[in-house]
PDB file of N, CA and C in Angstrom:
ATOM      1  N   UNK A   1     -42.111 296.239  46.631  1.00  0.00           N
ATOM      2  CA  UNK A   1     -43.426 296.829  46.726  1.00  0.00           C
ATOM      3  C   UNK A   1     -44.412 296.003  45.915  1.00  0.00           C
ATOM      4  N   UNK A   2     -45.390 295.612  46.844  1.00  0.00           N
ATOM      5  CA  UNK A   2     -46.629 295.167  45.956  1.00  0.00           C
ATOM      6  C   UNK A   2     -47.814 296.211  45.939  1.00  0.00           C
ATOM      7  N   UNK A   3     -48.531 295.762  44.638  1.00  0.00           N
ATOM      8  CA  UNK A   3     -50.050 296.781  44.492  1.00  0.00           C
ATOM      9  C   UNK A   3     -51.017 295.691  45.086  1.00  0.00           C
ATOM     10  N   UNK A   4     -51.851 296.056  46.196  1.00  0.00           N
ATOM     11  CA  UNK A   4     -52.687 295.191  46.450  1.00  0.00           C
ATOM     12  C   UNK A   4     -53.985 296.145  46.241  1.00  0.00           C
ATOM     13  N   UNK A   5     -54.175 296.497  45.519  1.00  0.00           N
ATOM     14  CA  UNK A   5     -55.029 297.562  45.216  1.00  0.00           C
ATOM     15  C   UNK A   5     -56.742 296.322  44.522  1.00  0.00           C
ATOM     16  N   UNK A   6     -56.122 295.364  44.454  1.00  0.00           N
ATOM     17  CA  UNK A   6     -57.481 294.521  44.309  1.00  0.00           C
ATOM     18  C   UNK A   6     -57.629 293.402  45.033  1.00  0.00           C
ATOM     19  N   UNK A   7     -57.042 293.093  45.879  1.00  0.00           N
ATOM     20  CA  UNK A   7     -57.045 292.516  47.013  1.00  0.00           C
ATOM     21  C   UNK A   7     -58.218 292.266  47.906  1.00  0.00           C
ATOM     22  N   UNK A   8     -58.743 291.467  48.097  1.00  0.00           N
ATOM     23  CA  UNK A   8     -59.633 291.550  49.285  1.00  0.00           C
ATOM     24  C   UNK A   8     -59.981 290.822  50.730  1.00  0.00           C
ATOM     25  N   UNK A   9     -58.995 289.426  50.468  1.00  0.00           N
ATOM     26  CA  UNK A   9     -58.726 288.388  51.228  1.00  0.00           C
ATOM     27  C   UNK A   9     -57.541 288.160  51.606  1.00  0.00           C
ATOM     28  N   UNK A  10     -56.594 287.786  52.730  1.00  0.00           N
ATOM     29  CA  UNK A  10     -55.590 287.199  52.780  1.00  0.00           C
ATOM     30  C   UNK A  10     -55.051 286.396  52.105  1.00  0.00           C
ATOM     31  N   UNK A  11     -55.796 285.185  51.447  1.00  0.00           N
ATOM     32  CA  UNK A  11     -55.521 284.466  49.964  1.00  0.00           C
ATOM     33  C   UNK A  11     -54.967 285.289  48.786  1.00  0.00           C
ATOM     34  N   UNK A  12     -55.735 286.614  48.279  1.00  0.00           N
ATOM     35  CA  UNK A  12     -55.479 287.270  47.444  1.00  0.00           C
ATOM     36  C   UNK A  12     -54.060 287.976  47.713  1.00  0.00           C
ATOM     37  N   UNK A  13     -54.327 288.713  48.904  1.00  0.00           N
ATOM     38  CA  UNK A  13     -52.849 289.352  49.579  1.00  0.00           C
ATOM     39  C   UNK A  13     -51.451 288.507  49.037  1.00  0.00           C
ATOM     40  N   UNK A  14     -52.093 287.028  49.642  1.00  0.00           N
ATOM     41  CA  UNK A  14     -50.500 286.174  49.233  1.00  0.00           C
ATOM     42  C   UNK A  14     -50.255 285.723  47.833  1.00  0.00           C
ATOM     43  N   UNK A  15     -51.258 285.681  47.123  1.00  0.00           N
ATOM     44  CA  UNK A  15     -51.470 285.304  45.759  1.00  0.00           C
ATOM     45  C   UNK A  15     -50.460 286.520  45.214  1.00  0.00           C
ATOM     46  N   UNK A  16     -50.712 287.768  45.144  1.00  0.00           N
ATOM     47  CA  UNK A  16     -49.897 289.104  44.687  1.00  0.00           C
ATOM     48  C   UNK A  16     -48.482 289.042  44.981  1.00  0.00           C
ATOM     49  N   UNK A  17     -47.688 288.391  46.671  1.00  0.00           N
ATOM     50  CA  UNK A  17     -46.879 288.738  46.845  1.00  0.00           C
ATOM     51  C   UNK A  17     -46.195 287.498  46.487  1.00  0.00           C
ATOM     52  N   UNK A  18     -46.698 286.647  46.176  1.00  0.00           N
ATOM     53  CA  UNK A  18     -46.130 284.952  45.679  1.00  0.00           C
ATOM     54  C   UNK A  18     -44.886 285.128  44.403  1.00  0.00           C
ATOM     55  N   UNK A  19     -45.365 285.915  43.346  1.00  0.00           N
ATOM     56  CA  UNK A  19     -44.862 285.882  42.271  1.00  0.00           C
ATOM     57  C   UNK A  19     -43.351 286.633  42.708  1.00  0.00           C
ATOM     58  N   UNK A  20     -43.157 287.433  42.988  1.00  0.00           N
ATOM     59  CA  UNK A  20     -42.007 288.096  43.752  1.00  0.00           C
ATOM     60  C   UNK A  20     -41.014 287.171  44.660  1.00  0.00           C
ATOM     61  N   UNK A  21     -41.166 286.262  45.275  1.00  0.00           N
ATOM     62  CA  UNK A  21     -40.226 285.958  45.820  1.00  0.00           C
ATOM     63  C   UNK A  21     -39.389 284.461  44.714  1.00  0.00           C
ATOM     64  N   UNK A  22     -38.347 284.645  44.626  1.00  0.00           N
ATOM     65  CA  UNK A  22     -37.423 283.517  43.900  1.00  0.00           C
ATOM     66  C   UNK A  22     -36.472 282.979  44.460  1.00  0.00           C
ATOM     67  N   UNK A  23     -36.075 283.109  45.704  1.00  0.00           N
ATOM     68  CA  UNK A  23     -35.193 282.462  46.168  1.00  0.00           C
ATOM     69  C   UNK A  23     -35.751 282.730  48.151  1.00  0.00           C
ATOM     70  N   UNK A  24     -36.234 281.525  48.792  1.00  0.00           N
ATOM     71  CA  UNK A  24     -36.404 281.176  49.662  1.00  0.00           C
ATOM     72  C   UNK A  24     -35.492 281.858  50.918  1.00  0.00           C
ATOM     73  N   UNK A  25     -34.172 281.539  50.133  1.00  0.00           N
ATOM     74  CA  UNK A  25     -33.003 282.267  51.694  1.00  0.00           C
ATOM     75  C   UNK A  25     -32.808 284.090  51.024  1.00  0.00           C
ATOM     76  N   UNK A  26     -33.606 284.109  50.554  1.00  0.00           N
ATOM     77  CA  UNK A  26     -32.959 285.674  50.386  1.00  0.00           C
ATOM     78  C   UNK A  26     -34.229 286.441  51.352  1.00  0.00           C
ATOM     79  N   UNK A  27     -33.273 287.795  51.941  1.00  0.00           N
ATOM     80  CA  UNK A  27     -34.280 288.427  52.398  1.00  0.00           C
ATOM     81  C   UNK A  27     -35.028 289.420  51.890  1.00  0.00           C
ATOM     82  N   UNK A  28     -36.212 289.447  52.510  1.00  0.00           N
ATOM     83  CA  UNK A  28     -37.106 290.599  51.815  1.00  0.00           C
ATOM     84  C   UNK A  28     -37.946 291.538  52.450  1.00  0.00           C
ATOM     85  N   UNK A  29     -37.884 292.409  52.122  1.00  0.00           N
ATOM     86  CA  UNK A  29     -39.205 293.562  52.455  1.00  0.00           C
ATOM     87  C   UNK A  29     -39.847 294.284  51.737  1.00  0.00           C
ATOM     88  N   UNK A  30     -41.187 293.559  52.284  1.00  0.00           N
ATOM     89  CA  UNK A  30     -42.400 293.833  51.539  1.00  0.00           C
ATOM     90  C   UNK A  30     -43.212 294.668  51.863  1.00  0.00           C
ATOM     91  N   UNK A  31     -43.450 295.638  50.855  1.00  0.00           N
ATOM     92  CA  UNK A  31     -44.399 296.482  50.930  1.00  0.00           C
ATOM     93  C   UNK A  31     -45.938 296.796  50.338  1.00  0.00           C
ATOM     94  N   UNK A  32     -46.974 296.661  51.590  1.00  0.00           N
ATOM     95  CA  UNK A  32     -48.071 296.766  50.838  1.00  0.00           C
ATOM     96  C   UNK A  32     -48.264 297.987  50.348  1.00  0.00           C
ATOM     97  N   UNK A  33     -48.606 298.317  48.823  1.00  0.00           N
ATOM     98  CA  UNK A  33     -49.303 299.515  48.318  1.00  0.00           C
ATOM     99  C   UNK A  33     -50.298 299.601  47.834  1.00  0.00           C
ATOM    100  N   UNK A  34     -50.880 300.529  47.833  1.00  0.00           N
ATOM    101  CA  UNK A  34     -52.416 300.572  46.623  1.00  0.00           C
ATOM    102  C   UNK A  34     -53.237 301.252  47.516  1.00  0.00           C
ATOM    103  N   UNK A  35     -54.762 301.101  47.353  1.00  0.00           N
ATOM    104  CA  UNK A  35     -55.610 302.099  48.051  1.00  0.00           C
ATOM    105  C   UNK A  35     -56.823 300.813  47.625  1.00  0.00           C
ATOM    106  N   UNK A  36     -57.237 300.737  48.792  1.00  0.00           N
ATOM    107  CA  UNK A  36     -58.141 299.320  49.048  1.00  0.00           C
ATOM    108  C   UNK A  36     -59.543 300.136  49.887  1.00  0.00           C
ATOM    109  N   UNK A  37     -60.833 299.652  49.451  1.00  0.00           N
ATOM    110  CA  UNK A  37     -62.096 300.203  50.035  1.00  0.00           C
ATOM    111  C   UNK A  37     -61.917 299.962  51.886  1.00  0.00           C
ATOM    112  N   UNK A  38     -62.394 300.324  52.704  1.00  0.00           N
ATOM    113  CA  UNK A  38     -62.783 300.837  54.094  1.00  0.00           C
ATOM    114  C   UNK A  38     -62.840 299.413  55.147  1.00  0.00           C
ATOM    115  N   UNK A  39     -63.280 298.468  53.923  1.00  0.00           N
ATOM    116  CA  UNK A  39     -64.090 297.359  54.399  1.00  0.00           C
ATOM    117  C   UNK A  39     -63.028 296.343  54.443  1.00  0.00           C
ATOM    118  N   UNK A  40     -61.984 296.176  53.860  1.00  0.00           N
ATOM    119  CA  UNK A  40     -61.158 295.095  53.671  1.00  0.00           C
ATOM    120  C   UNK A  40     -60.111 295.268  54.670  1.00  0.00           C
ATOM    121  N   UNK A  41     -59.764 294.380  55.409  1.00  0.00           N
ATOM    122  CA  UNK A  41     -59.239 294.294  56.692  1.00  0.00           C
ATOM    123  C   UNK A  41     -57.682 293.701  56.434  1.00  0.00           C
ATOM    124  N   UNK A  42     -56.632 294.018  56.405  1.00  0.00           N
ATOM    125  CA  UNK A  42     -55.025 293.311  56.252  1.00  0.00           C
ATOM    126  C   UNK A  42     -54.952 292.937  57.541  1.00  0.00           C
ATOM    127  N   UNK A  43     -54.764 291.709  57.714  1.00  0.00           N
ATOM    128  CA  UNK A  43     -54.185 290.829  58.719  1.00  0.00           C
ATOM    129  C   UNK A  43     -52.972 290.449  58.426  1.00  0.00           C
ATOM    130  N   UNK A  44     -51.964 291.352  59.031  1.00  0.00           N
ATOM    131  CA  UNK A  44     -50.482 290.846  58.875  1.00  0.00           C
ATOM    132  C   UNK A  44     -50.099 289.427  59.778  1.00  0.00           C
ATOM    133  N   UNK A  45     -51.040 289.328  60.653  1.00  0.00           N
ATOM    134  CA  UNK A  45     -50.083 288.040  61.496  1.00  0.00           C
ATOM    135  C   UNK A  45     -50.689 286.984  60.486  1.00  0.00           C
ATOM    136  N   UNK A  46     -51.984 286.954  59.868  1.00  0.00           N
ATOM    137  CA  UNK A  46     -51.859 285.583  58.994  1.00  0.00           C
ATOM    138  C   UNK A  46     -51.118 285.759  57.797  1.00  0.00           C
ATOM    139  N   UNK A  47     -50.752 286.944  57.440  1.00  0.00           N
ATOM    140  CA  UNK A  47     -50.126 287.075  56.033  1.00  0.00           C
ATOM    141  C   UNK A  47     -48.542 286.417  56.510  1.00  0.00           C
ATOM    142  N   UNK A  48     -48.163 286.989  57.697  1.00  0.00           N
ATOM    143  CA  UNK A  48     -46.904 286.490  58.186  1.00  0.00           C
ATOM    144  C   UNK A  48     -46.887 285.227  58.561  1.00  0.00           C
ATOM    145  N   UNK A  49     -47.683 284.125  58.687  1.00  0.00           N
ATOM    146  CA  UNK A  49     -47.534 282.813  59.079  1.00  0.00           C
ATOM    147  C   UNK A  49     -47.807 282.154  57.809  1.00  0.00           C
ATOM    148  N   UNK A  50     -48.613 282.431  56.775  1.00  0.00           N
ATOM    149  CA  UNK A  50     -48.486 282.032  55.485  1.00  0.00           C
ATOM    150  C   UNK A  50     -47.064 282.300  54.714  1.00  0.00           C
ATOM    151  N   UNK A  51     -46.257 283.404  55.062  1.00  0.00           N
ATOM    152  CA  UNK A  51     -45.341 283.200  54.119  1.00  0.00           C
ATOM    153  C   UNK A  51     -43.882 283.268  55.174  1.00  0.00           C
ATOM    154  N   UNK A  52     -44.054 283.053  56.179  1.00  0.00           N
ATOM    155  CA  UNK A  52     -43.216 281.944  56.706  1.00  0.00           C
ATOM    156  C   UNK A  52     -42.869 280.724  56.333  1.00  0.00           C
ATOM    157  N   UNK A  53     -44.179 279.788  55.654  1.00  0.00           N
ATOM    158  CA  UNK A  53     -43.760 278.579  55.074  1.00  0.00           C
ATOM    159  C   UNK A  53     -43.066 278.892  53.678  1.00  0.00           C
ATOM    160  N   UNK A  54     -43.027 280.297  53.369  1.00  0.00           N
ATOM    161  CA  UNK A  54     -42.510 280.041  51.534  1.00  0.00           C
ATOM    162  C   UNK A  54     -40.986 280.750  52.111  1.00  0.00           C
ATOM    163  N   UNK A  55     -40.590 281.205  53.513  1.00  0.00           N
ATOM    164  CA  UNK A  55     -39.579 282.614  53.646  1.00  0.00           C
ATOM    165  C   UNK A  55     -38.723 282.417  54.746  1.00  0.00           C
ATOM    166  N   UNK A  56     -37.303 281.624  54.803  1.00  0.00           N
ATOM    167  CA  UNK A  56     -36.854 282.287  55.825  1.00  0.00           C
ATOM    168  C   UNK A  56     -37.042 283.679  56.907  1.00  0.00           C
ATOM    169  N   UNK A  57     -36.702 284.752  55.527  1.00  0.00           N
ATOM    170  CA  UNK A  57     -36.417 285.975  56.261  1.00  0.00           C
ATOM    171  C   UNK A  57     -37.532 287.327  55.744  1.00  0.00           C
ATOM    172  N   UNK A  58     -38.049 288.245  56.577  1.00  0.00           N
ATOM    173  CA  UNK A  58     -38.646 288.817  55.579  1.00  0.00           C
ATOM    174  C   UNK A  58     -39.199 290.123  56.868  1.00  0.00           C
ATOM    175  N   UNK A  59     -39.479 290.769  56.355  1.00  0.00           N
ATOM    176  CA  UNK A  59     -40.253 292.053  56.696  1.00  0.00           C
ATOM    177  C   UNK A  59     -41.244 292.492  56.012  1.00  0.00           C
ATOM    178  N   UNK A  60     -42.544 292.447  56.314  1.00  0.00           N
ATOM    179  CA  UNK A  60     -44.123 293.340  55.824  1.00  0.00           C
ATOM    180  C   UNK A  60     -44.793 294.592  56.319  1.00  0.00           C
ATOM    181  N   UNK A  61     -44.953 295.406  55.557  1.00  0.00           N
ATOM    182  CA  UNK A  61     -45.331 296.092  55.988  1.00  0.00           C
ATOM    183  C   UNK A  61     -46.512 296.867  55.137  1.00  0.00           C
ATOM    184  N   UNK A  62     -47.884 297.048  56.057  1.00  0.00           N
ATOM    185  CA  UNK A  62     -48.641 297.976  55.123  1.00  0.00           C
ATOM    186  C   UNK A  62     -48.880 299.108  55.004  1.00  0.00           C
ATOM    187  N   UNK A  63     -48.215 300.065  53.761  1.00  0.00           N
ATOM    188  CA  UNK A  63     -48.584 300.904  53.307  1.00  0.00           C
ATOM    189  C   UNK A  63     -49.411 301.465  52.689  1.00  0.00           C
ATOM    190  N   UNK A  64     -50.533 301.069  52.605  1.00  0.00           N
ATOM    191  CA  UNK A  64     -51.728 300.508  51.431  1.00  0.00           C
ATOM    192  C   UNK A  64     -52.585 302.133  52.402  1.00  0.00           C
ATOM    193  N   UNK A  65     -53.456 302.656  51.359  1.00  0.00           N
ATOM    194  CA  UNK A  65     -54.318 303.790  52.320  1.00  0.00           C
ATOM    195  C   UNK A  65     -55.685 303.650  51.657  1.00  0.00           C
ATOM    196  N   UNK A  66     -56.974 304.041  52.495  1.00  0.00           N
ATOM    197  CA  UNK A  66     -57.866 303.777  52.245  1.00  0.00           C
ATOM    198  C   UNK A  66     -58.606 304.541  50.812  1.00  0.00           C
ATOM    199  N   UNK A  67     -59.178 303.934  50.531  1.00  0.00           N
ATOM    200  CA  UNK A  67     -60.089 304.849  48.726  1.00  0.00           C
ATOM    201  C   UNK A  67     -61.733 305.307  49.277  1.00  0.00           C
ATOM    202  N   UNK A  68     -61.032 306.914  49.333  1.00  0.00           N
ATOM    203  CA  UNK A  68     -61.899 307.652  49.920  1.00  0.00           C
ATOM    204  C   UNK A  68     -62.883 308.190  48.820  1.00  0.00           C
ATOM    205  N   UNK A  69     -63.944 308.079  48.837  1.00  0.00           N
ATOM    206  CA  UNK A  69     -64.945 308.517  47.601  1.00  0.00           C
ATOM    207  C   UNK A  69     -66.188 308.786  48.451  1.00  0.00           C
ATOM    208  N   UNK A  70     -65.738 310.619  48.216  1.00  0.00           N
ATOM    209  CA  UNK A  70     -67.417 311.061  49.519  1.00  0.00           C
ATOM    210  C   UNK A  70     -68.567 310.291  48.592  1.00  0.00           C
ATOM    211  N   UNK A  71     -68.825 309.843  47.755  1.00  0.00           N
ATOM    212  CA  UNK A  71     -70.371 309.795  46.869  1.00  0.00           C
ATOM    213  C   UNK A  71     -70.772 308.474  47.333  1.00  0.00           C
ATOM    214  N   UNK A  72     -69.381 307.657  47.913  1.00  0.00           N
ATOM    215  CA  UNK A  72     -69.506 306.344  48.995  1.00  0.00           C
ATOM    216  C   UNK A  72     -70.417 306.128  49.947  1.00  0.00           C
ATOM    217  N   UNK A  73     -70.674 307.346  50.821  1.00  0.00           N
ATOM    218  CA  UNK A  73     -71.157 307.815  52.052  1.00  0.00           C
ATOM    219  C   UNK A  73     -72.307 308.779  51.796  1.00  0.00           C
ATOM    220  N   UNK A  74     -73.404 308.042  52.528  1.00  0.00           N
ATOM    221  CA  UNK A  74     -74.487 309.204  52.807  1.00  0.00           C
ATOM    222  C   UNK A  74     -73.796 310.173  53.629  1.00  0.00           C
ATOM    223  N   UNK A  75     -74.009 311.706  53.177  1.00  0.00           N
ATOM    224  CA  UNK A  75     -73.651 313.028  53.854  1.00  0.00           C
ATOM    225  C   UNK A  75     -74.002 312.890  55.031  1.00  0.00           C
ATOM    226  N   UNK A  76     -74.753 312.061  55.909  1.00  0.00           N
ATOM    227  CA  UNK A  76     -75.366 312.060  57.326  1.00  0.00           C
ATOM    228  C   UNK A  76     -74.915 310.735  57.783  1.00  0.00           C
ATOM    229  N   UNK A  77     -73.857 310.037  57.178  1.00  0.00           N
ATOM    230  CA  UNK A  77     -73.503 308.802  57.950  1.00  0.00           C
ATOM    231  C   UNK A  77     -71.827 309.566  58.747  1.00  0.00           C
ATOM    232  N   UNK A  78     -71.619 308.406  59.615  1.00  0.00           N
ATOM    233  CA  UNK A  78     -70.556 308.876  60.434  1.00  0.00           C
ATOM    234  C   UNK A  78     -69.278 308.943  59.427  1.00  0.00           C
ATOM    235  N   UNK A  79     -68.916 308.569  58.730  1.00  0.00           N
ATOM    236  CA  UNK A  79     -67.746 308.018  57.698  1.00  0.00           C
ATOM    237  C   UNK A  79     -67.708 309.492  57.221  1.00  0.00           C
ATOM    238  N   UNK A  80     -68.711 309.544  56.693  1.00  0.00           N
ATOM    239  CA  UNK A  80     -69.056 311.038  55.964  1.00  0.00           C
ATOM    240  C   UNK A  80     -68.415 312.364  56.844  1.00  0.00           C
ATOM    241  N   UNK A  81     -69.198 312.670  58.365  1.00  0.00           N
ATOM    242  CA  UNK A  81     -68.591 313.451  59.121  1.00  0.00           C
ATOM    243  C   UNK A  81     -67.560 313.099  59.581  1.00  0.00           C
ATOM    244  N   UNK A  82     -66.463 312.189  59.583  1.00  0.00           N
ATOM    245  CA  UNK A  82     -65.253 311.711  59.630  1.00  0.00           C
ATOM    246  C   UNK A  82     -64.577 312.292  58.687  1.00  0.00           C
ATOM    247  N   UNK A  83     -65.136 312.164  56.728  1.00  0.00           N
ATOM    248  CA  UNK A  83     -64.319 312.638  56.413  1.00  0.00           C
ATOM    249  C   UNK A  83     -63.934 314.412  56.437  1.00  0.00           C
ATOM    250  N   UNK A  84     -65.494 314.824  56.793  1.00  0.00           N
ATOM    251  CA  UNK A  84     -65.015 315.970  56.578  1.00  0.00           C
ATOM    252  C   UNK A  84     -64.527 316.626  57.861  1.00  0.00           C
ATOM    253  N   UNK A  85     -64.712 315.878  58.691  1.00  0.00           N
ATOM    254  CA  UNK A  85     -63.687 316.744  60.044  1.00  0.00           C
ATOM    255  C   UNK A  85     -62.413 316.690  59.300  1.00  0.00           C
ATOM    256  N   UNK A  86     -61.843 315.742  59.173  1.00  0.00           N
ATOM    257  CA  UNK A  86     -60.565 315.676  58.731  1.00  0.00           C
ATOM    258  C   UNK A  86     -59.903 316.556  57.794  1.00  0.00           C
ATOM    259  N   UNK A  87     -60.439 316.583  57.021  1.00  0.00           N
ATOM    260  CA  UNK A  87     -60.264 317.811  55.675  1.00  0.00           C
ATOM    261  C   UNK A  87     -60.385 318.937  56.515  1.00  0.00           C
ATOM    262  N   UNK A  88     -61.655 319.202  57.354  1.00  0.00           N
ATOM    263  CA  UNK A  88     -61.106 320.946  57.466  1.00  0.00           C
ATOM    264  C   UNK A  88     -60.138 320.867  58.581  1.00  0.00           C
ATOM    265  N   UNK A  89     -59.569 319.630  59.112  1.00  0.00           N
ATOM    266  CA  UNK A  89     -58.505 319.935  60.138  1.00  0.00           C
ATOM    267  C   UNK A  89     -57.055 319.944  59.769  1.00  0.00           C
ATOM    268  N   UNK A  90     -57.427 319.428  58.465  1.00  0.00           N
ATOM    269  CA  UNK A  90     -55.911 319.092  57.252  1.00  0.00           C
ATOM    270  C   UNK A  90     -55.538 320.811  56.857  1.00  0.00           C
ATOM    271  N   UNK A  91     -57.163 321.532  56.347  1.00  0.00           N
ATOM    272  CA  UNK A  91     -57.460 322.771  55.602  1.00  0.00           C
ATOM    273  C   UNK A  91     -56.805 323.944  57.200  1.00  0.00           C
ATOM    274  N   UNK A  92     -57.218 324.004  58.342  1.00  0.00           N
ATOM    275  CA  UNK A  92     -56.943 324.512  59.347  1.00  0.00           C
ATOM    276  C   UNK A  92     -55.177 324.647  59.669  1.00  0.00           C
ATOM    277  N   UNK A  93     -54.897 323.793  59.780  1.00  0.00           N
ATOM    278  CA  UNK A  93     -53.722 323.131  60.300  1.00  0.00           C
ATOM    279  C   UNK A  93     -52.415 322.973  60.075  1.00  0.00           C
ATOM    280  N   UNK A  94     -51.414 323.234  60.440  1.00  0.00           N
ATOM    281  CA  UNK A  94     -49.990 322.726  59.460  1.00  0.00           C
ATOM    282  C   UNK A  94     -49.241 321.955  59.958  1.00  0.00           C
ATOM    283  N   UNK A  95     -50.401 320.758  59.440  1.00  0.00           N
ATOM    284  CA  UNK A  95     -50.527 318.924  60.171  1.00  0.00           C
ATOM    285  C   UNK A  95     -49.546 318.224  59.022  1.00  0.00           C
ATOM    286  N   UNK A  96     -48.656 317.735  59.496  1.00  0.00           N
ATOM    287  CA  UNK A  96     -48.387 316.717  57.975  1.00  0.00           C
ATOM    288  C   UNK A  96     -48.995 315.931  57.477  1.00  0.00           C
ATOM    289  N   UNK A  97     -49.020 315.726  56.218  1.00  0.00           N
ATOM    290  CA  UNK A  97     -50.188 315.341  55.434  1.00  0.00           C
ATOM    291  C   UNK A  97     -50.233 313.675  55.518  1.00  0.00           C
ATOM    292  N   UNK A  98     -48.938 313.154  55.815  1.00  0.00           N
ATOM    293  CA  UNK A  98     -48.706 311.818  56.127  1.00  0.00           C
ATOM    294  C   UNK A  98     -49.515 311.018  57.254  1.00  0.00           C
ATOM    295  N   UNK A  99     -49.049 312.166  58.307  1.00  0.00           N
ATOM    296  CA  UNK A  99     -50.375 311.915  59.529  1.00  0.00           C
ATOM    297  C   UNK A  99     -51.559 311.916  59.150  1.00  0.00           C
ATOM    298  N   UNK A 100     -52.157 313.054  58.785  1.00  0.00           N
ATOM    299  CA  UNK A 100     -53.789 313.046  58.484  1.00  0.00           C
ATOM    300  C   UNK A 100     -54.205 311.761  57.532  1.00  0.00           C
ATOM    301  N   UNK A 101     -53.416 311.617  56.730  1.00  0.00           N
ATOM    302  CA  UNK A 101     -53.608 310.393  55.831  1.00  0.00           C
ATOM    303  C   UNK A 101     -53.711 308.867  56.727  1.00  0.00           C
ATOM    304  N   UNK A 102     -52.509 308.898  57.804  1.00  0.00           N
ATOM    305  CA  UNK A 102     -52.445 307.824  58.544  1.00  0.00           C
ATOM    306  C   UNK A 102     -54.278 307.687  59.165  1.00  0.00           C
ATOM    307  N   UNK A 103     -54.726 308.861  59.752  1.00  0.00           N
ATOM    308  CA  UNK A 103     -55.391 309.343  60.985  1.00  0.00           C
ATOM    309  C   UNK A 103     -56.945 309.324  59.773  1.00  0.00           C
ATOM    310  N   UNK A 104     -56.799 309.730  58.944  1.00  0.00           N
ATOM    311  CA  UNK A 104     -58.049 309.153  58.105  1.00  0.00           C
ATOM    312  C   UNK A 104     -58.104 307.338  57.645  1.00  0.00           C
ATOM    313  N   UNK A 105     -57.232 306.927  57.439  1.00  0.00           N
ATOM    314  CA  UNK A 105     -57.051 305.433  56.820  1.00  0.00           C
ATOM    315  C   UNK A 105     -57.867 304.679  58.084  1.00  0.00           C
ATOM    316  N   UNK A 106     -57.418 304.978  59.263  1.00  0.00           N
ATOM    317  CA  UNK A 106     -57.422 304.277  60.477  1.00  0.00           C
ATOM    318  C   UNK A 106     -58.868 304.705  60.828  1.00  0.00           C
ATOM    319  N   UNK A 107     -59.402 305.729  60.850  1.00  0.00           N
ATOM    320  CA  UNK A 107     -60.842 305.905  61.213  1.00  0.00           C
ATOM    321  C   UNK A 107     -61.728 305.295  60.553  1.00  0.00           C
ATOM    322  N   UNK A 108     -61.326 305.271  59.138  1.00  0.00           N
ATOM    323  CA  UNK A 108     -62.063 304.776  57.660  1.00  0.00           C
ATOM    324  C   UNK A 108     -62.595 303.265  58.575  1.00  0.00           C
ATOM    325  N   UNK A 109     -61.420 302.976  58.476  1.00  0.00           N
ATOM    326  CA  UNK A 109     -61.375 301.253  58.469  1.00  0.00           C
ATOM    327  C   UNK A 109     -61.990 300.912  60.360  1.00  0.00           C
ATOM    328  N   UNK A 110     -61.713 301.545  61.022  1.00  0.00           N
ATOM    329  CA  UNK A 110     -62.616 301.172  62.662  1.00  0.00           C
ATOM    330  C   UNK A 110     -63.828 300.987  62.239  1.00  0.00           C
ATOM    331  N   UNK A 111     -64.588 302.686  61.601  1.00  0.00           N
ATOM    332  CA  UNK A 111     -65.635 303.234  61.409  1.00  0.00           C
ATOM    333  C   UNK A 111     -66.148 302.129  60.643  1.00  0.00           C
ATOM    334  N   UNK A 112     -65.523 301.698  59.502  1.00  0.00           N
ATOM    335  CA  UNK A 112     -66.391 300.207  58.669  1.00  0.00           C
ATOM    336  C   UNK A 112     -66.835 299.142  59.264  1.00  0.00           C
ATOM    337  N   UNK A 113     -66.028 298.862  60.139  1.00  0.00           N
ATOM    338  CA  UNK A 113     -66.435 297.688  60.943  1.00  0.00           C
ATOM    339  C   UNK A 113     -67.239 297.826  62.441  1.00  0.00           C
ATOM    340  N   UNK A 114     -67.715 299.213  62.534  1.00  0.00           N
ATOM    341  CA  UNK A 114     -68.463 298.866  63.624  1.00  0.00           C
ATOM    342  C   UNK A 114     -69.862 299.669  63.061  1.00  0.00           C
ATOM    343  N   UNK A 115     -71.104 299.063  63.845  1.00  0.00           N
ATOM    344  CA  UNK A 115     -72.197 299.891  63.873  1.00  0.00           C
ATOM    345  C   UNK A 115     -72.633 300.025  64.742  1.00  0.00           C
ATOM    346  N   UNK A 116     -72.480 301.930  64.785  1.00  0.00           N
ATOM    347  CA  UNK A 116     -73.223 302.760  65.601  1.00  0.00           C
ATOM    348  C   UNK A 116     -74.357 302.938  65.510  1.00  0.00           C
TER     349      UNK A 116
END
């Protein structure tokens, strides 16, 4: 498990997971963790072709979830009514919390990159 919790580039991504590996033929699986702003985008296929050259064998995966801070969001931007649909459908519901978490991370991060 890595914290990529300050991460913001694919450079940085591999910079974090660099120190961790010590032996080339061993295998590994890697896990992204931490909670990264809306805006920062994980690109696993370049993270995976960068450490192809350091890795035989390996598995990535991101676990990393978005850092939700309503005071982020004007109350009248979409992000905002995103988050709070979600909450009262979390508050409604007997949704697993894993999902809603998935199902907020993923809106977070569309919703950042496009303008409506």
């Amino acid at each position: 498990e890595v914290d990529v919790s300050t991460c913001l580039t694919t450079a940085d991504f591999i910079k974090e997971i660099g120190p961790m590996l010590e032996d080339k033929t061993s295998i590994y699986k890697i896990k992204l963790k931490g909670s990264l702003p809306p805006y920062v985008t994980i690109n696993l296929k370049d993270m995976e072709t960068e450490l192809y050259k350091k890795l035989d064998d390996f598995t990535l995966r991101d676990e990393t979830s978005v850092a939700v801070e309503k005071m982020n969001y004007d109350e009248r931007s979409i992000q905002q009514h995103f988050i709070n649909t979600v909450e009262k459908k979390r508050l409604k519901a007997d949704l697993d919390d894993e999902l809603m978490n998935e199902v907020l991370n993923m809106g977070l991060r569309i919703l950042s990159q496009e303008n409506f």
